[in-house]
Structure formats: C-alpha cells, structure tokens
Protein backbone atom coordinates (compact mmCIF):
# COMPACT_ATOMS: atom_id res chain seq x y z
CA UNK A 1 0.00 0.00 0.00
CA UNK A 2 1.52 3.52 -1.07
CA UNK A 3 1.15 6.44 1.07
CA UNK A 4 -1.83 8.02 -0.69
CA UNK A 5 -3.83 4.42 0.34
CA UNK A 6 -2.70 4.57 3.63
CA UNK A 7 -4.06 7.90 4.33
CA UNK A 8 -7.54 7.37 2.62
CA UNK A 9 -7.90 4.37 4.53
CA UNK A 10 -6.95 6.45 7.84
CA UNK A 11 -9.43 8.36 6.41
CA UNK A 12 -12.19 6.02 6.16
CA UNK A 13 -11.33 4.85 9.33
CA UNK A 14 -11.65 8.13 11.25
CA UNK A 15 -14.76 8.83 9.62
CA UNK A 16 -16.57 5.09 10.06
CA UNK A 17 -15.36 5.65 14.19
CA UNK A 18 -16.69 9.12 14.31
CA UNK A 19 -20.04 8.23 13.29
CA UNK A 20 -22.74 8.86 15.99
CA UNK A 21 -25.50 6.41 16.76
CA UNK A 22 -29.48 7.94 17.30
CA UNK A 23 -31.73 6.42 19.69
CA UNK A 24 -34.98 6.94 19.27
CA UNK A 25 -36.85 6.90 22.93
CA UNK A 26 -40.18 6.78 23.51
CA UNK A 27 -42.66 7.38 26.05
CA UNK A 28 -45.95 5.43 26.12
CA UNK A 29 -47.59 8.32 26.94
CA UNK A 30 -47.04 11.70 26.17
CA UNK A 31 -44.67 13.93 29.11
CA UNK A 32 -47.64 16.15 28.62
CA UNK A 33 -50.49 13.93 28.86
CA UNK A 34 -48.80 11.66 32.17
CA UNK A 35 -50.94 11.92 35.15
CA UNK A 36 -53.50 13.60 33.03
CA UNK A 37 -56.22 11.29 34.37
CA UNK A 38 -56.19 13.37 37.91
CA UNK A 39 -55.14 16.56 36.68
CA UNK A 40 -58.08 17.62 38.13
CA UNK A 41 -57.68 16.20 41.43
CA UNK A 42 -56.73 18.61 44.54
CA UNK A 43 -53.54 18.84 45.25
CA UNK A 44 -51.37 20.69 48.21
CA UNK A 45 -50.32 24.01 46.82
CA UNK A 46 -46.56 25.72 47.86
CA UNK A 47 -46.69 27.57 50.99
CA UNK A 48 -48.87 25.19 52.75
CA UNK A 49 -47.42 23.58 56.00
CA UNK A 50 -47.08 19.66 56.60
CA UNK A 51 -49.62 20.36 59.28
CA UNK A 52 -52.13 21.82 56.92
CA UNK A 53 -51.80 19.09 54.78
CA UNK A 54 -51.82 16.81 56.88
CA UNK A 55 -55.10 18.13 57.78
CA UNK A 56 -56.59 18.45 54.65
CA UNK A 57 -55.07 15.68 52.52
CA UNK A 58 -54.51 13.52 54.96
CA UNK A 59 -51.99 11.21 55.79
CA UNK A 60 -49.76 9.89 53.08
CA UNK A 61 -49.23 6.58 52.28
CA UNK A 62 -45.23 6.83 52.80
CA UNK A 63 -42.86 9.68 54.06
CA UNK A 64 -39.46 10.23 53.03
CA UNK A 65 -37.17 11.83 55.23
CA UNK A 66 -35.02 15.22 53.82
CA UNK A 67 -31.80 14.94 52.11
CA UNK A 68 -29.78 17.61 51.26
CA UNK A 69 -28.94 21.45 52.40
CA UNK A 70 -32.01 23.04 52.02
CA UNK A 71 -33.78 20.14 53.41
CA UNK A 72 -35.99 18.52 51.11
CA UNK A 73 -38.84 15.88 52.19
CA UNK A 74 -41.61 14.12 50.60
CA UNK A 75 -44.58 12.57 50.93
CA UNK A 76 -46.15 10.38 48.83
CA UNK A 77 -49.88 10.18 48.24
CA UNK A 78 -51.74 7.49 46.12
CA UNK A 79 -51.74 9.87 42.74
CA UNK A 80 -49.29 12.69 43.07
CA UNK A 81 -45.95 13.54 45.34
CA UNK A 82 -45.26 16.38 47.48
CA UNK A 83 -42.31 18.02 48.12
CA UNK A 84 -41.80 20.22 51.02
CA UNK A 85 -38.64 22.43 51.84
CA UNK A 86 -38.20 22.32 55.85
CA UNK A 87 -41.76 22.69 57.18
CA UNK A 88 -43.56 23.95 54.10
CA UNK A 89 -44.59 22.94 50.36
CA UNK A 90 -42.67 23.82 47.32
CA UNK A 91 -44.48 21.86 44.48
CA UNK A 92 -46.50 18.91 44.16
CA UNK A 93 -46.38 16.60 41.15
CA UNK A 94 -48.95 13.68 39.79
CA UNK A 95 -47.28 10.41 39.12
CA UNK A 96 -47.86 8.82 35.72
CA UNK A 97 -50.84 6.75 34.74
C-alpha cells in the first residue's frame, strides 16, 4: 500500500469511528399527557405547611425523610408527590398513569 492508500484508509477509518448512533426513545404516553387522568384532582399548593396538609389531605401513604442542604422531604400520596422544603410545600407533582 503507497502512502496516498494509507491515508484514505486512515481516512475512512476516522470517519466510520466518528459516526454517531441515534436512539430513538419513547414514552408510552405523552410527558404532557402523564398523570392527566387526575389533573383535576386537589392537590397541596406551595406555601402550605405539613400540618395543613396533613389536615386536609390527609396522611400519606409513605414519608421520606429530607436529604440535602435546604432540606428537602416528601410525601407520597396514592396519585401525586409532594415536596416540602423544611416545614412547608414547594411543588406537588402527579405520578404517571
């Protein structure tokens, strides 16, 4: 093989390694759509206290203790999660279907 071969084949080479692979992921439900089936269900709103929900929600069916610096909890309800930062809630979130 004569230097002008050996180079196209470096070529080739470089090219066939630097070739990037697509996946295609999917969703069986739209990101959109998840949880859609109680998006009309009541859910704590931020600012509320785990007393207050805990009064009007009721208890959840697990608790998970804080982690991290602010510490953030949650509680876990049969359709949706909620996340509360020390004492009070900063979102809630519906699981998917």
């Amino acid at each position: 093989m004569n230097l002008i071969e050996k180079s196209l084949f470096a070529g080739v080479l470089l090219l066939g390694s630097s070739t990037v692979l697509a996946t295609n992921l999917s969703t069986p439900v739209p990101v959109g759509q998840q949880g859609g089936q109680y998006a009309g269900e009541a859910r704590p709103r931020a600012g509320l206290t785990k007393a207050q929900v805990s009064e009007r929600f009721g208890a959840p069916g697990q608790k998970v203790a804080a982690v991290g610096d602010p510490p953030i909890s949650r509680w876990v309800y049969e359709h949706y999660t909620v996340y509360f930062e020390y004492d009070h809630v900063i979102h809630s979130v519906l699981h998917q279907n």
